[in-house]
Protein backbone atom coordinates (compact mmCIF):
# COMPACT_ATOMS: atom_id res chain seq x y z
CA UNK A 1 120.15 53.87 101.34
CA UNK A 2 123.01 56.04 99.93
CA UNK A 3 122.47 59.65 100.24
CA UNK A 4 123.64 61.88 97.16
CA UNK A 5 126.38 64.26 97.12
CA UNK A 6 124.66 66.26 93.60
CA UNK A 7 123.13 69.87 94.77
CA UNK A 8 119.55 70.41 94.08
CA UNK A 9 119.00 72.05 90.34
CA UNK A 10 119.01 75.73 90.02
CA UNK A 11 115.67 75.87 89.20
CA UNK A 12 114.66 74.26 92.31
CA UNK A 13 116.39 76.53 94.39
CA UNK A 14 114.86 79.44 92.45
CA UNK A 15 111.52 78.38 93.01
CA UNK A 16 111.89 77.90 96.97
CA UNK A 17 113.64 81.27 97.23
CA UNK A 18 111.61 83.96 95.61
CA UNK A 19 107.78 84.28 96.47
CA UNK A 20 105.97 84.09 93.59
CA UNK A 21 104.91 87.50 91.42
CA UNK A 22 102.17 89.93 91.74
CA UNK A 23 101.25 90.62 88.54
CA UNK A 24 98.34 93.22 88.94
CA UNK A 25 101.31 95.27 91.26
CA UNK A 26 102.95 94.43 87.94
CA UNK A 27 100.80 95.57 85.57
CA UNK A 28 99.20 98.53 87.53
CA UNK A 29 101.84 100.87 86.11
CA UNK A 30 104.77 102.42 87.90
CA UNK A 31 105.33 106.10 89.61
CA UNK A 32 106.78 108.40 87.32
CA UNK A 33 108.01 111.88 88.02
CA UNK A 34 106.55 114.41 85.49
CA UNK A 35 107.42 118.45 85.12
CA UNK A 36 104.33 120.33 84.23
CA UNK A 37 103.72 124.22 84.16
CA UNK A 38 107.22 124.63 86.48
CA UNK A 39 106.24 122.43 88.94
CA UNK A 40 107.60 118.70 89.50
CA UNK A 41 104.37 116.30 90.30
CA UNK A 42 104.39 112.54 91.25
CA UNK A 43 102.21 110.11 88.44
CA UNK A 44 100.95 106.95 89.46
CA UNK A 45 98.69 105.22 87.22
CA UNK A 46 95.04 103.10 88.97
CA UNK A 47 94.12 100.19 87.01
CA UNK A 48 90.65 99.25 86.80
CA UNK A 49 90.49 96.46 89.35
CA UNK A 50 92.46 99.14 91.93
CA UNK A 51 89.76 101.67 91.07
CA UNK A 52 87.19 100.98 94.18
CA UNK A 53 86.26 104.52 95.02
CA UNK A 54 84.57 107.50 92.50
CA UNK A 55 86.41 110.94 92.93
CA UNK A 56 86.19 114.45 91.06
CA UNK A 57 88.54 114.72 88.47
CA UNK A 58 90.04 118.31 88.93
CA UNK A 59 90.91 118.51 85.03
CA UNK A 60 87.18 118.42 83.94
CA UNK A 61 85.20 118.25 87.05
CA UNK A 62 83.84 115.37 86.46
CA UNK A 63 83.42 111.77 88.96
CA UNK A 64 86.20 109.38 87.88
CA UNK A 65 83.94 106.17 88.29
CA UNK A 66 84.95 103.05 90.35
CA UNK A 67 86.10 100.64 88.24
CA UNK A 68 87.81 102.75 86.06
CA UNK A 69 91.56 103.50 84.93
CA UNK A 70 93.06 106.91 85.77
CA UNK A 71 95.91 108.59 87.41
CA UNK A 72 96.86 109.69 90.67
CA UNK A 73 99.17 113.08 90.85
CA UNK A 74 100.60 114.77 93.78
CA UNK A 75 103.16 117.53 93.77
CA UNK A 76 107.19 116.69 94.24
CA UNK A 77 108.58 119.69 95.22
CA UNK A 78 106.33 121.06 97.27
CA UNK A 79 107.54 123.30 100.37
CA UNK A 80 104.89 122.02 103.13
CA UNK A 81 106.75 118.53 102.54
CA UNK A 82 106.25 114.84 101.57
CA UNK A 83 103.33 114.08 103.89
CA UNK A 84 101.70 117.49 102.61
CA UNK A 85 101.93 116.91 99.21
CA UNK A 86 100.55 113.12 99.42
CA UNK A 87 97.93 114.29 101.18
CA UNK A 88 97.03 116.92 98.83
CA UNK A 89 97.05 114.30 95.80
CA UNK A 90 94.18 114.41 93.44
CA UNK A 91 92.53 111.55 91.03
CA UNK A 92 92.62 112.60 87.35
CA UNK A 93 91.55 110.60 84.13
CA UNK A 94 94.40 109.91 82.18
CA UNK A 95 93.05 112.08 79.23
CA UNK A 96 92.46 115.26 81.21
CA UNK A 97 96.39 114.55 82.81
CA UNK A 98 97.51 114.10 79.14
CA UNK A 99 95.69 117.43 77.50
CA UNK A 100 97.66 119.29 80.46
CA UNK A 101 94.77 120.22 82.37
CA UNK A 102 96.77 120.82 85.13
């Protein structure tokens, strides 16, 4: 039997090359860098099926539930350093982040 000469279709080769997407990493949100009060802080948005643990919101003092959608902020310019400052990050719901609670 004849083998053929034609490439495979770019398609194909698409398919076998790139794994295929995450689309809760995808729809989770992205880091953002926002400047509040003089300060630069990290923002990265929890979606409700990331939310497994309840915290204390620092903006109201209330439990962020599990389960539910907030934000996680951390400073970016702080002078202890990256691992300092990640450490240091807090779990806020999006509304108290928004009304500049911090």
């Amino acid at each position: 039997m004849a083998r053929s000469n034609r490439s495979r279709s770019r398609a194909a080769r698409a398919r076998e090359e790139h794994p295929e997407l995450d689309v809760e990493r995808l729809t989770s949100g992205w880091r953002r860098t926002e400047v509040r009060g003089g300060r630069e802080w990290n923002v990265q948005p929890v979606s409700e099926a990331q939310a497994a643990k309840a915290y204390l919101c620092p903006g109201c003092g209330q439990d962020v539930a599990p389960g539910v959608a907030h934000l996680v902020a951390w400073r970016a310019d702080g002078v202890l350093g990256d691992a300092a400052d990640l450490a240091s990050r807090r779990h806020w719901h999006t509304h108290c982040w928004r009304i500049g609670a911090a």
